[in-house]
PDBML (XML) file of the C-alpha atoms, coordinates in Angstrom:
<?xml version="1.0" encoding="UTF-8" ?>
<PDBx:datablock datablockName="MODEL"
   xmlns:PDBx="http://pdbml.pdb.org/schema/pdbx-v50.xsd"
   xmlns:xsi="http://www.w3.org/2001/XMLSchema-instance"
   xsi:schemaLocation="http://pdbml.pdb.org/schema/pdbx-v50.xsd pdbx-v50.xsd">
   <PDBx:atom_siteCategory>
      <PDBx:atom_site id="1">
         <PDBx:B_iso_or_equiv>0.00</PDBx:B_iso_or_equiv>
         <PDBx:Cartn_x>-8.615</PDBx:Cartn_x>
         <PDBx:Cartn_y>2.265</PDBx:Cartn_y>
         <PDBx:Cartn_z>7.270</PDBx:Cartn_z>
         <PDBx:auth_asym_id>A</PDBx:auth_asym_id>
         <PDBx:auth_atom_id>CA</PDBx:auth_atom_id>
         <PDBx:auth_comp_id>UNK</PDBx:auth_comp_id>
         <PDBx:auth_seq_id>1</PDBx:auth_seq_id>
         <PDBx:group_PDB>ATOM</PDBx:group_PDB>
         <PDBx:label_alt_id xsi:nil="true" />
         <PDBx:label_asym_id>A</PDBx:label_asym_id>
         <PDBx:label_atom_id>CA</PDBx:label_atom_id>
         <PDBx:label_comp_id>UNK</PDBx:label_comp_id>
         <PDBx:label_entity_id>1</PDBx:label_entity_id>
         <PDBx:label_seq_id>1</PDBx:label_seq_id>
         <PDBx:occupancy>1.00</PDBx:occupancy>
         <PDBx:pdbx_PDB_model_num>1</PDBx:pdbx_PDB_model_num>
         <PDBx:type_symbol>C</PDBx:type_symbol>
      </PDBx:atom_site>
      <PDBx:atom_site id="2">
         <PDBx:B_iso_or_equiv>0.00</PDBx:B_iso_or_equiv>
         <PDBx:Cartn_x>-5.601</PDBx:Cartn_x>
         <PDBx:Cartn_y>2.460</PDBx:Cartn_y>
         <PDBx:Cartn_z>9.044</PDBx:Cartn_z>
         <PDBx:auth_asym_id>A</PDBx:auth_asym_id>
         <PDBx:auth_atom_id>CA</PDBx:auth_atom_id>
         <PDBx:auth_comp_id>UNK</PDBx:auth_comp_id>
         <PDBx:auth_seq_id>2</PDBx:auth_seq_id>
         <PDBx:group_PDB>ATOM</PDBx:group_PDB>
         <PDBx:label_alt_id xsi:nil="true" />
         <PDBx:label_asym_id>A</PDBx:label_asym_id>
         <PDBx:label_atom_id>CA</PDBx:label_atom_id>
         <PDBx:label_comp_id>UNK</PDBx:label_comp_id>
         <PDBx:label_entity_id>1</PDBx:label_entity_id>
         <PDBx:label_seq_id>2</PDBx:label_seq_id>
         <PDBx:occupancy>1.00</PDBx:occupancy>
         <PDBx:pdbx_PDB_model_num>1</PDBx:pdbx_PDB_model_num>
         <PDBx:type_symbol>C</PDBx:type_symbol>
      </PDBx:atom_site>
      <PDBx:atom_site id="3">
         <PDBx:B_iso_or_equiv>0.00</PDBx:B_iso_or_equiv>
         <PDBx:Cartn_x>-5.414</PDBx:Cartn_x>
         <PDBx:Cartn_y>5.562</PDBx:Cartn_y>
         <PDBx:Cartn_z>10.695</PDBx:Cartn_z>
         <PDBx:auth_asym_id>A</PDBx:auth_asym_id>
         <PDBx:auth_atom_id>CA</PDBx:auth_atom_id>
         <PDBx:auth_comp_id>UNK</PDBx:auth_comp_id>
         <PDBx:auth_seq_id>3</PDBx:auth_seq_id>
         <PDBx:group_PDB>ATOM</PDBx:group_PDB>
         <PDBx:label_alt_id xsi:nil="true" />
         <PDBx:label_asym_id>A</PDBx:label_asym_id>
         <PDBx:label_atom_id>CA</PDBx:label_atom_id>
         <PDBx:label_comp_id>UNK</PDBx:label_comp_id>
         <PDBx:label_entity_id>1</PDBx:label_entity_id>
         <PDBx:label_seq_id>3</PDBx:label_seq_id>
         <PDBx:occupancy>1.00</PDBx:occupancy>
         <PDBx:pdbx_PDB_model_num>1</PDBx:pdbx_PDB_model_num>
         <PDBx:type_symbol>C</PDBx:type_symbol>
      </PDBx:atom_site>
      <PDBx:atom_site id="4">
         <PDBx:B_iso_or_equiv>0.00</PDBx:B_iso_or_equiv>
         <PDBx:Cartn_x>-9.168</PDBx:Cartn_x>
         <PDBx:Cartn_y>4.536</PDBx:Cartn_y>
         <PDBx:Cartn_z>11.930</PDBx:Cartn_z>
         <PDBx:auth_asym_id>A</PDBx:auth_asym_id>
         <PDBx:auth_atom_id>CA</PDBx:auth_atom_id>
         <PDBx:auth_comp_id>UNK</PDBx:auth_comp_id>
         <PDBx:auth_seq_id>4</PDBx:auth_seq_id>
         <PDBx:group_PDB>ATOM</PDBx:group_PDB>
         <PDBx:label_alt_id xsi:nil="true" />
         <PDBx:label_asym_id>A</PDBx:label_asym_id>
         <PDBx:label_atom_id>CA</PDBx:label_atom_id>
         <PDBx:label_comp_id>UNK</PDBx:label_comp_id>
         <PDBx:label_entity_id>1</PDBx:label_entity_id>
         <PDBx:label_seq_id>4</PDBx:label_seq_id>
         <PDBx:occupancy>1.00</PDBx:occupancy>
         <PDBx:pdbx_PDB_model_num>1</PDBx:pdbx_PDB_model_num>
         <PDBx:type_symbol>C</PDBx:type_symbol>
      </PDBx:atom_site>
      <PDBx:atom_site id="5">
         <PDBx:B_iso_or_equiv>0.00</PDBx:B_iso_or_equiv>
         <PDBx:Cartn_x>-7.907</PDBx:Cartn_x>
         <PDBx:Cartn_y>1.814</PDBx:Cartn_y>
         <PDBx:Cartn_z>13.499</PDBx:Cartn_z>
         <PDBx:auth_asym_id>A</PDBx:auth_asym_id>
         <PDBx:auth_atom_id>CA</PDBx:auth_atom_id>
         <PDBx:auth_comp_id>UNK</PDBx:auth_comp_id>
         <PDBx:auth_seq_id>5</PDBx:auth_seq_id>
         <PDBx:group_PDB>ATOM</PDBx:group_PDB>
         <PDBx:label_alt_id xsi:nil="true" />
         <PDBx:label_asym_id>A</PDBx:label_asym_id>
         <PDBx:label_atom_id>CA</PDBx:label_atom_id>
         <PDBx:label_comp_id>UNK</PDBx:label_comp_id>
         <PDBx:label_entity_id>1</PDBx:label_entity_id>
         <PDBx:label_seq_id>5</PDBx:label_seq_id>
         <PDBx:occupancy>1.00</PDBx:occupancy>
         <PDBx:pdbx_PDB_model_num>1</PDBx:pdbx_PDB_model_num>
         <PDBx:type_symbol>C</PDBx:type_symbol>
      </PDBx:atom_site>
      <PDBx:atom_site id="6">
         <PDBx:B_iso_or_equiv>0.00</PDBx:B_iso_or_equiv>
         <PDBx:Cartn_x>-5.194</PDBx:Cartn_x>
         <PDBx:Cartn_y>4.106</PDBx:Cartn_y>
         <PDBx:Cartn_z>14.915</PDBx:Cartn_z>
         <PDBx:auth_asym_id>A</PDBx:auth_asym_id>
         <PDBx:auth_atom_id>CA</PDBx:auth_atom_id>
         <PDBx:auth_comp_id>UNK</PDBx:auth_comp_id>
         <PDBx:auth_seq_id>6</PDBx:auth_seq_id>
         <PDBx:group_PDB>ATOM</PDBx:group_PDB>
         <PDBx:label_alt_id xsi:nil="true" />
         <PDBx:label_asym_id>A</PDBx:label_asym_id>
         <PDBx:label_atom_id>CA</PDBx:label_atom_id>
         <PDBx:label_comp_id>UNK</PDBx:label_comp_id>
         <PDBx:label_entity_id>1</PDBx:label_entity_id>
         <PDBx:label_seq_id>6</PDBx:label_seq_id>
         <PDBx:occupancy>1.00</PDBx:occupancy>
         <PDBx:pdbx_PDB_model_num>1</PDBx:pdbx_PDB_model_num>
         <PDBx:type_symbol>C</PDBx:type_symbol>
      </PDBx:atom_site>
      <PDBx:atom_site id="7">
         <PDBx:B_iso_or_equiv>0.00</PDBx:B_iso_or_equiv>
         <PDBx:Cartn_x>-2.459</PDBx:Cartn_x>
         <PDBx:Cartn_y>2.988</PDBx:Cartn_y>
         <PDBx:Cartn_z>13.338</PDBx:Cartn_z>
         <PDBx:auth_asym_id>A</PDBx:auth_asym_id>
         <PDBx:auth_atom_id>CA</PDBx:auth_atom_id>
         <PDBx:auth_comp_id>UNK</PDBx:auth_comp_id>
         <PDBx:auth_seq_id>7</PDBx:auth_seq_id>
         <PDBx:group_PDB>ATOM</PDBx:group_PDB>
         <PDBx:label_alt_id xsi:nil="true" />
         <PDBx:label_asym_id>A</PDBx:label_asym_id>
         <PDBx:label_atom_id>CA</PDBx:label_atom_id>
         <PDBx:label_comp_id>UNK</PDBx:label_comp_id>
         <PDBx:label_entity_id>1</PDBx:label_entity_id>
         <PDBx:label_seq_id>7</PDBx:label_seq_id>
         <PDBx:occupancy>1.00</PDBx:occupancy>
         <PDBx:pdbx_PDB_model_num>1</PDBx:pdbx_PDB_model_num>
         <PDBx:type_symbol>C</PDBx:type_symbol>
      </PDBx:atom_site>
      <PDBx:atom_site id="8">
         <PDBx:B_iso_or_equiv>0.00</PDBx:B_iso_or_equiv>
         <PDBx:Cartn_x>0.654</PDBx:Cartn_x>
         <PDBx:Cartn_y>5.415</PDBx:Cartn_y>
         <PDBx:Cartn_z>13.530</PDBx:Cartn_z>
         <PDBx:auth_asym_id>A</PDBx:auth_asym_id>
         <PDBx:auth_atom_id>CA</PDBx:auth_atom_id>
         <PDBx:auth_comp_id>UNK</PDBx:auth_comp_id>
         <PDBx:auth_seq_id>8</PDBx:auth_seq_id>
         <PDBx:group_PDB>ATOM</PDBx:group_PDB>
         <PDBx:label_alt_id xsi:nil="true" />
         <PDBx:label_asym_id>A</PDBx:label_asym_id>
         <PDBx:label_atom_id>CA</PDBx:label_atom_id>
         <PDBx:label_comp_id>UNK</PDBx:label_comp_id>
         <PDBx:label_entity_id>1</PDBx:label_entity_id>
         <PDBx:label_seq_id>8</PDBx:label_seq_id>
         <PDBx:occupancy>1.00</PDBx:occupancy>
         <PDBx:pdbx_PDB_model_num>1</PDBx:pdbx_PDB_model_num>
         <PDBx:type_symbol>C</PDBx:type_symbol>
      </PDBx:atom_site>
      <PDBx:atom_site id="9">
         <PDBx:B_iso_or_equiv>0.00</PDBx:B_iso_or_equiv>
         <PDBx:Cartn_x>2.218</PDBx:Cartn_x>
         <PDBx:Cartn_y>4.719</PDBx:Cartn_y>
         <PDBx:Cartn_z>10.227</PDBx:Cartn_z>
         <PDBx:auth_asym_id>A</PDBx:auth_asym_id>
         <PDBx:auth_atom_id>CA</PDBx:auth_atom_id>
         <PDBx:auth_comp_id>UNK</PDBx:auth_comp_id>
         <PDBx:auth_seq_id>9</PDBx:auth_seq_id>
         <PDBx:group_PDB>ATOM</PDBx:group_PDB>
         <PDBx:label_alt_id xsi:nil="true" />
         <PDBx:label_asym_id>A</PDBx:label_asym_id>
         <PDBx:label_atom_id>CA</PDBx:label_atom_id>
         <PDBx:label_comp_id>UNK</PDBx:label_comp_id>
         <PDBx:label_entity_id>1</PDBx:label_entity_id>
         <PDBx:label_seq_id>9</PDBx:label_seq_id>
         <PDBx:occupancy>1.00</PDBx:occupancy>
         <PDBx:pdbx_PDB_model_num>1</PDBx:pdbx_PDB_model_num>
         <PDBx:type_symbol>C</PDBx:type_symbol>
      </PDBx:atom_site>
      <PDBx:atom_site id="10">
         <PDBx:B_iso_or_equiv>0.00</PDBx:B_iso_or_equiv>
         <PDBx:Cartn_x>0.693</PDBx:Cartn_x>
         <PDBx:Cartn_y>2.617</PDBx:Cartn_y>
         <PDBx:Cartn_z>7.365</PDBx:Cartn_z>
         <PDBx:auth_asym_id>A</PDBx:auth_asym_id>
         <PDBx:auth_atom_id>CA</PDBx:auth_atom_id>
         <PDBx:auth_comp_id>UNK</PDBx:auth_comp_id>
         <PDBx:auth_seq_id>10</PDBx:auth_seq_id>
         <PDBx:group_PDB>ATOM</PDBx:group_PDB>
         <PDBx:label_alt_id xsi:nil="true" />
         <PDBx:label_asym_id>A</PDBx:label_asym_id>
         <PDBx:label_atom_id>CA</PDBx:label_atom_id>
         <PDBx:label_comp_id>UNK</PDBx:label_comp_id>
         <PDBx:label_entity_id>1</PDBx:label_entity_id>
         <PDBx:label_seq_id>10</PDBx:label_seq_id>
         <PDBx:occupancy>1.00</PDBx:occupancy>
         <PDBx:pdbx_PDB_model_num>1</PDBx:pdbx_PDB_model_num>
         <PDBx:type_symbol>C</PDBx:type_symbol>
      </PDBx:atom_site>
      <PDBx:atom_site id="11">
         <PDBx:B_iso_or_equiv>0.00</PDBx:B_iso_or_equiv>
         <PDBx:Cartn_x>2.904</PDBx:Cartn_x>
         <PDBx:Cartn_y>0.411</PDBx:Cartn_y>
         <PDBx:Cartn_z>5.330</PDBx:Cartn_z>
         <PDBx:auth_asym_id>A</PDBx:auth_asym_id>
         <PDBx:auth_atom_id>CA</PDBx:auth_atom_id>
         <PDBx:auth_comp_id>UNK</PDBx:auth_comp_id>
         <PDBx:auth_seq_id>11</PDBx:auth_seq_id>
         <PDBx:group_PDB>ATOM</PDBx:group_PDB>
         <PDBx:label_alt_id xsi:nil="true" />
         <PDBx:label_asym_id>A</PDBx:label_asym_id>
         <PDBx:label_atom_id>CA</PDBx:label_atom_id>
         <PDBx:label_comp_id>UNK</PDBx:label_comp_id>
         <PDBx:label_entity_id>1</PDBx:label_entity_id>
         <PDBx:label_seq_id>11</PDBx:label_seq_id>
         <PDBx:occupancy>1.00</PDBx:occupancy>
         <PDBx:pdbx_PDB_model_num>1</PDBx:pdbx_PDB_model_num>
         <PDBx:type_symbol>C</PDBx:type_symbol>
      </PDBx:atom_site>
      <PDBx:atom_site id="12">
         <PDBx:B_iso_or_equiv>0.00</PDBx:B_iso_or_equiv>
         <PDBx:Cartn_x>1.484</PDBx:Cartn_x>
         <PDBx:Cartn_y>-1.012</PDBx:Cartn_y>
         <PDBx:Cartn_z>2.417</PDBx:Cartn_z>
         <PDBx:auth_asym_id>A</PDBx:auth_asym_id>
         <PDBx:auth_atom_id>CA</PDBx:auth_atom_id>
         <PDBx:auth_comp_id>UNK</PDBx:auth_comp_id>
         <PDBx:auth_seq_id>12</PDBx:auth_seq_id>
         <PDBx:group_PDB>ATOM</PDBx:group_PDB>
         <PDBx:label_alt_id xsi:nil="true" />
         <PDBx:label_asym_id>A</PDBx:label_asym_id>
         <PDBx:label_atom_id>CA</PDBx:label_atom_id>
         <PDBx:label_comp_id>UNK</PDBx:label_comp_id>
         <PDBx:label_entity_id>1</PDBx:label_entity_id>
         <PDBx:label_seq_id>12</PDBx:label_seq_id>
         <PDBx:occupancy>1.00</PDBx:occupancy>
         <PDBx:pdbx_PDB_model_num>1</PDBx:pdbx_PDB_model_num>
         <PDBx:type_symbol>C</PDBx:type_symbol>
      </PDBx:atom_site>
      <PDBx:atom_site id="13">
         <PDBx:B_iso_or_equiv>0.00</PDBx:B_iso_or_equiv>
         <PDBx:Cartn_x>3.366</PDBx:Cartn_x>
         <PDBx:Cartn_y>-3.570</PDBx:Cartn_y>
         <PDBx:Cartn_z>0.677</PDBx:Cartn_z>
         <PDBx:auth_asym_id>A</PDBx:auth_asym_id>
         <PDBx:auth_atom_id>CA</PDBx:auth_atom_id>
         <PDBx:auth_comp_id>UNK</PDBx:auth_comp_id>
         <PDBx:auth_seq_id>13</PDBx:auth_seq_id>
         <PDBx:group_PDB>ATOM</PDBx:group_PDB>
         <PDBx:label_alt_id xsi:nil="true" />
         <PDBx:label_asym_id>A</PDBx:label_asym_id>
         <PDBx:label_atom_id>CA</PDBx:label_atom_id>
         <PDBx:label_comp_id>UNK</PDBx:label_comp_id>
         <PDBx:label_entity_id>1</PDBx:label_entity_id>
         <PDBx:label_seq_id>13</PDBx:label_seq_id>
         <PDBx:occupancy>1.00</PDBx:occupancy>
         <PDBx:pdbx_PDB_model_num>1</PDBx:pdbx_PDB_model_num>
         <PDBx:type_symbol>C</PDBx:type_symbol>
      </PDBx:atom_site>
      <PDBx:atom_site id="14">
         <PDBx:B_iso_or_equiv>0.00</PDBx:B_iso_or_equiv>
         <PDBx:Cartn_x>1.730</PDBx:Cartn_x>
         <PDBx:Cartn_y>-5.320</PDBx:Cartn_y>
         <PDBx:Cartn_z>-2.833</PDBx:Cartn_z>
         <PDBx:auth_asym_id>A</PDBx:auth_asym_id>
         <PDBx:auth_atom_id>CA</PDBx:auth_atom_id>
         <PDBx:auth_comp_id>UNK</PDBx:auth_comp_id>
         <PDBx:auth_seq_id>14</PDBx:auth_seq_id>
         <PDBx:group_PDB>ATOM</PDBx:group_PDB>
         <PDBx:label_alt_id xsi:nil="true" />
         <PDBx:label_asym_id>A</PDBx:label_asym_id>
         <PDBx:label_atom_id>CA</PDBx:label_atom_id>
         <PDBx:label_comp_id>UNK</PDBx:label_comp_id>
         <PDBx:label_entity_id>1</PDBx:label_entity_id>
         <PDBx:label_seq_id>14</PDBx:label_seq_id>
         <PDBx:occupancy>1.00</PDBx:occupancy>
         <PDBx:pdbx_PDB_model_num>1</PDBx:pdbx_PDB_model_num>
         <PDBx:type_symbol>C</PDBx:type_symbol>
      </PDBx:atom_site>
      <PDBx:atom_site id="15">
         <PDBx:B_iso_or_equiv>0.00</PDBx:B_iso_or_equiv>
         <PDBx:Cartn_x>2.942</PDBx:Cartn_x>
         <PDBx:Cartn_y>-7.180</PDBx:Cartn_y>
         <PDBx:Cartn_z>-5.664</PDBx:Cartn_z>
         <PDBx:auth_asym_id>A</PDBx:auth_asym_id>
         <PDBx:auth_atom_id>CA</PDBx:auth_atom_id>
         <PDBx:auth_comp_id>UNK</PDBx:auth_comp_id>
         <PDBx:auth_seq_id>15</PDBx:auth_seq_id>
         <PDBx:group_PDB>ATOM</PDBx:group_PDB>
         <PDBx:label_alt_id xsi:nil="true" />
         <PDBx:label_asym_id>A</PDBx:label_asym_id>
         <PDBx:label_atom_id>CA</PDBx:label_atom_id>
         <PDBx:label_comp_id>UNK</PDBx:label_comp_id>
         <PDBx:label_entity_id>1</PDBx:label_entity_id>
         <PDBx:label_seq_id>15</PDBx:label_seq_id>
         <PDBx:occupancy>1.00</PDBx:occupancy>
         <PDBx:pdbx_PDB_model_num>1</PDBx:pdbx_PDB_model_num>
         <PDBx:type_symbol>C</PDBx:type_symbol>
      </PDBx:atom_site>
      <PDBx:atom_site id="16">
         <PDBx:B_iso_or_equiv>0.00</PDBx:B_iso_or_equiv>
         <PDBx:Cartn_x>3.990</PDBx:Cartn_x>
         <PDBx:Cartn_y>-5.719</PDBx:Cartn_y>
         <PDBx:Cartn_z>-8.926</PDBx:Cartn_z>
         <PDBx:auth_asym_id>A</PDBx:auth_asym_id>
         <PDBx:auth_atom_id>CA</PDBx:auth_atom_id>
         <PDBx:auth_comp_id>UNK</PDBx:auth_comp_id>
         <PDBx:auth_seq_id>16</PDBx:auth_seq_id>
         <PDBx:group_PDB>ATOM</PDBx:group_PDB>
         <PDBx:label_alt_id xsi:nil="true" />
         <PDBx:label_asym_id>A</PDBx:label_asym_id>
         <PDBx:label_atom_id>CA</PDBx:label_atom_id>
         <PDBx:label_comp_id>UNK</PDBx:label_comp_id>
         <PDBx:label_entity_id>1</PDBx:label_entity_id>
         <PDBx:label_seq_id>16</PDBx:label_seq_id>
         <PDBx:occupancy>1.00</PDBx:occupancy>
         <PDBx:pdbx_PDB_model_num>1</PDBx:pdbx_PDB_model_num>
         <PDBx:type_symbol>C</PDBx:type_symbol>
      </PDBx:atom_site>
      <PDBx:atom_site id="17">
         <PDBx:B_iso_or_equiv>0.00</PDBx:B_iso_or_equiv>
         <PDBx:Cartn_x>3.134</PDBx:Cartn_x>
         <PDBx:Cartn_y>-8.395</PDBx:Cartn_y>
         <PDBx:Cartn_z>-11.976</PDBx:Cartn_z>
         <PDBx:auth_asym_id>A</PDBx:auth_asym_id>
         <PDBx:auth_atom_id>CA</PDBx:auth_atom_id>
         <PDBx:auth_comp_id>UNK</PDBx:auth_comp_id>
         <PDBx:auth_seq_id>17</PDBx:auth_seq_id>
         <PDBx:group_PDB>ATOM</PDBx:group_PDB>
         <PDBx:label_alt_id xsi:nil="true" />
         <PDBx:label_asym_id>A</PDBx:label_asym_id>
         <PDBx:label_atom_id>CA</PDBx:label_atom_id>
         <PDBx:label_comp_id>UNK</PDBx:label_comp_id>
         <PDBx:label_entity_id>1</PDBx:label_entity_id>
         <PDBx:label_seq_id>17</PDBx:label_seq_id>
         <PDBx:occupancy>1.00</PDBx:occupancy>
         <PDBx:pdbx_PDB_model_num>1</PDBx:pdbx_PDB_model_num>
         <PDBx:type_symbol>C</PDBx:type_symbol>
      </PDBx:atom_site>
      <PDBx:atom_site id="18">
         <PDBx:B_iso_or_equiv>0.00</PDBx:B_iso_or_equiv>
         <PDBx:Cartn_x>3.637</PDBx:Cartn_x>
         <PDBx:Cartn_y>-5.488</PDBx:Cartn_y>
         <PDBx:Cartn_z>-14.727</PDBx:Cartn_z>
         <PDBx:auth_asym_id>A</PDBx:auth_asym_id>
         <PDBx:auth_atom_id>CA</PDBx:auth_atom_id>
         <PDBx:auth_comp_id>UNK</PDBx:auth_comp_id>
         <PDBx:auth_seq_id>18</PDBx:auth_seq_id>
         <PDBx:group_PDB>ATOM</PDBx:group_PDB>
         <PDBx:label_alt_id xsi:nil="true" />
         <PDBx:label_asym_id>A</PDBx:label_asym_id>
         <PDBx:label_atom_id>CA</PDBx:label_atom_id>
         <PDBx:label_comp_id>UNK</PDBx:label_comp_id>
         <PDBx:label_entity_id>1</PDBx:label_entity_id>
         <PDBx:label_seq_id>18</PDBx:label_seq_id>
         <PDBx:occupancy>1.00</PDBx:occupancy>
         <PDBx:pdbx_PDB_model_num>1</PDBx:pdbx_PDB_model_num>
         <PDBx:type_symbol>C</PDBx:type_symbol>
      </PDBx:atom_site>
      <PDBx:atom_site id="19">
         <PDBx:B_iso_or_equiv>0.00</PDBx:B_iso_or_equiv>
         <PDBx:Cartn_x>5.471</PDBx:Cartn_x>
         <PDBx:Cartn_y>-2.520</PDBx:Cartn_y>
         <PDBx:Cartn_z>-15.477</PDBx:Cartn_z>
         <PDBx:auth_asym_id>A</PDBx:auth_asym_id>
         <PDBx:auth_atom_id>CA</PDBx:auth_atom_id>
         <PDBx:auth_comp_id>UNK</PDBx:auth_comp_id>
         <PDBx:auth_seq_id>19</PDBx:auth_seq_id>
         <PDBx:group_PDB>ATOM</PDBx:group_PDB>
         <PDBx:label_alt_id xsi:nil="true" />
         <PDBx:label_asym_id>A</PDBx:label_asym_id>
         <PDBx:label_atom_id>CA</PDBx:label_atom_id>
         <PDBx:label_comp_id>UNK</PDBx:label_comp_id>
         <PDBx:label_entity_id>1</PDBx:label_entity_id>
         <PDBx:label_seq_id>19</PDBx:label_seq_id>
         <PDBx:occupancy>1.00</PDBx:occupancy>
         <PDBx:pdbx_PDB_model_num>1</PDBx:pdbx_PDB_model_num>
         <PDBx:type_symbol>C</PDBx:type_symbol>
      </PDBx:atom_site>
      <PDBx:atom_site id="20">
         <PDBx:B_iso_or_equiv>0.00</PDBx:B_iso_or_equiv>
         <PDBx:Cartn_x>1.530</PDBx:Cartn_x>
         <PDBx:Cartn_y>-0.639</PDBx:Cartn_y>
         <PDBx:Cartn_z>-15.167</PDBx:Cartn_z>
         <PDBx:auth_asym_id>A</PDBx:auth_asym_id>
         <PDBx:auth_atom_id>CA</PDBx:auth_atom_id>
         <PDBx:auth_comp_id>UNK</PDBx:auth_comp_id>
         <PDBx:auth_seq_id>20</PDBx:auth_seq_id>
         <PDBx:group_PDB>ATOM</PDBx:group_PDB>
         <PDBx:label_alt_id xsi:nil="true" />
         <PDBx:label_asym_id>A</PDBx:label_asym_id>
         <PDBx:label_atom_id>CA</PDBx:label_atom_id>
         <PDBx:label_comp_id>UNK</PDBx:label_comp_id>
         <PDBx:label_entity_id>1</PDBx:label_entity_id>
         <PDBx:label_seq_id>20</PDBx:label_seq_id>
         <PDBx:occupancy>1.00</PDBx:occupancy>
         <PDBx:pdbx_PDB_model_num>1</PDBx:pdbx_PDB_model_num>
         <PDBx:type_symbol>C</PDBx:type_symbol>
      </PDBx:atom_site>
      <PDBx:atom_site id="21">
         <PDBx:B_iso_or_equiv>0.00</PDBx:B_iso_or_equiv>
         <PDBx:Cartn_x>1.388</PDBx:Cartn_x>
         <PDBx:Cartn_y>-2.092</PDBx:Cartn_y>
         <PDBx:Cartn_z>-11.894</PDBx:Cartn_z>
         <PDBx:auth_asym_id>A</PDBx:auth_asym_id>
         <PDBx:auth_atom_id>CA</PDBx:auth_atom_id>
         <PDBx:auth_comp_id>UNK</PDBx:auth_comp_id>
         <PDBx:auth_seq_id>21</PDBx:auth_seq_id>
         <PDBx:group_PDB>ATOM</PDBx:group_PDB>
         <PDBx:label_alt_id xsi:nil="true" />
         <PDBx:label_asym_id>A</PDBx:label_asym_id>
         <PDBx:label_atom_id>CA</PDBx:label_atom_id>
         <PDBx:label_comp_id>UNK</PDBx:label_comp_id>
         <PDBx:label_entity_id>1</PDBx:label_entity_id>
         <PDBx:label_seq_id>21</PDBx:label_seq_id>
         <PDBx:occupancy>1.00</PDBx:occupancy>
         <PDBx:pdbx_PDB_model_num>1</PDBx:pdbx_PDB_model_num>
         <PDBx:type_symbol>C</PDBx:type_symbol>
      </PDBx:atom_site>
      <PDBx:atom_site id="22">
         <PDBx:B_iso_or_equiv>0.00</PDBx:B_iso_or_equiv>
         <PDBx:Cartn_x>4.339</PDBx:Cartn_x>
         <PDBx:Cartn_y>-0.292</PDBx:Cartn_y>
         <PDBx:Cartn_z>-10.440</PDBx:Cartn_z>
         <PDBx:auth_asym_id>A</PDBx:auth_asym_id>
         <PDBx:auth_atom_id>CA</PDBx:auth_atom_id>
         <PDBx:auth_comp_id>UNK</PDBx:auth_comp_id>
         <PDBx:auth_seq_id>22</PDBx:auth_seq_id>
         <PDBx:group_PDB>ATOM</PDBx:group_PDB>
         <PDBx:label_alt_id xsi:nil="true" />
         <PDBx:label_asym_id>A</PDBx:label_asym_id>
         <PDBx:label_atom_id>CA</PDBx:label_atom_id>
         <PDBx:label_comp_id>UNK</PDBx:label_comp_id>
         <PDBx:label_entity_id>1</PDBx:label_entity_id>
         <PDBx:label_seq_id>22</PDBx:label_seq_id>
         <PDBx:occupancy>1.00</PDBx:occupancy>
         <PDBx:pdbx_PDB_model_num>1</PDBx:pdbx_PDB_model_num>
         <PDBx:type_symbol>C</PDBx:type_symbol>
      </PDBx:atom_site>
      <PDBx:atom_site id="23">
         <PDBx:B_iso_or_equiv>0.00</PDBx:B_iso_or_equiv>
         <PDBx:Cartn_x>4.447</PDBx:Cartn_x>
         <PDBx:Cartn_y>2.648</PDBx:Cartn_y>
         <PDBx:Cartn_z>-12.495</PDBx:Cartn_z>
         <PDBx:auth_asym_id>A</PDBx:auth_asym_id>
         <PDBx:auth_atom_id>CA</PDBx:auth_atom_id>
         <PDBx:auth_comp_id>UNK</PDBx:auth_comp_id>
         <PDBx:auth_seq_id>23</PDBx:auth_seq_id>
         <PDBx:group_PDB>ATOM</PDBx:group_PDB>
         <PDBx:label_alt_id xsi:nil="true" />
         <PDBx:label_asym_id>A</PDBx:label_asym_id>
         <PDBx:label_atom_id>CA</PDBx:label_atom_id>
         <PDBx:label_comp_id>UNK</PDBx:label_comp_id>
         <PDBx:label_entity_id>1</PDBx:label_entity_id>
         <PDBx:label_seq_id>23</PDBx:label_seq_id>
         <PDBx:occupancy>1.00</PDBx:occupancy>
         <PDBx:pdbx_PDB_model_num>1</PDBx:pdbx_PDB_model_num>
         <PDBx:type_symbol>C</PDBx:type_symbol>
      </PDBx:atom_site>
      <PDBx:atom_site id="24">
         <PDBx:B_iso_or_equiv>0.00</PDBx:B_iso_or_equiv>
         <PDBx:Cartn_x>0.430</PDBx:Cartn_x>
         <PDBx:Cartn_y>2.687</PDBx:Cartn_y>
         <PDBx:Cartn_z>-10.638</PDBx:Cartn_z>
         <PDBx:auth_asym_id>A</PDBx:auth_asym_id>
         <PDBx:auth_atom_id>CA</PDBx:auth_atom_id>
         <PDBx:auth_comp_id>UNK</PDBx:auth_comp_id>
         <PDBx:auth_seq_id>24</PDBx:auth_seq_id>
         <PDBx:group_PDB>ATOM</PDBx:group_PDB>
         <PDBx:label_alt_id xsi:nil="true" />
         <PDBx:label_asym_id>A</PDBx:label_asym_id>
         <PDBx:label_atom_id>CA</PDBx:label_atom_id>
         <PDBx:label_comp_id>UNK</PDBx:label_comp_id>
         <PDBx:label_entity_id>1</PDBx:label_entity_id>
         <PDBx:label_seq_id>24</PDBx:label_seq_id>
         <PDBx:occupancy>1.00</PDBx:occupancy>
         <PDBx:pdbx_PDB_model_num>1</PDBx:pdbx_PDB_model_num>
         <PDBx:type_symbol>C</PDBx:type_symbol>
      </PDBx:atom_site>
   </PDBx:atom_siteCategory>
</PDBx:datablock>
């Protein structure tokens, strides 16, 4: 989605609430 909307870089930035989450 956001290199459609052109974007030069995405940065995605989402909370962890387990250990499955961030090793996800």
């Amino acid at each position: 989605q956001g290199k459609v909307l052109g974007a030069d870089i995405v940065k995605i930035a989402v909370r962890a609430a387990s250990r499955e989450d961030l090793l996800r």
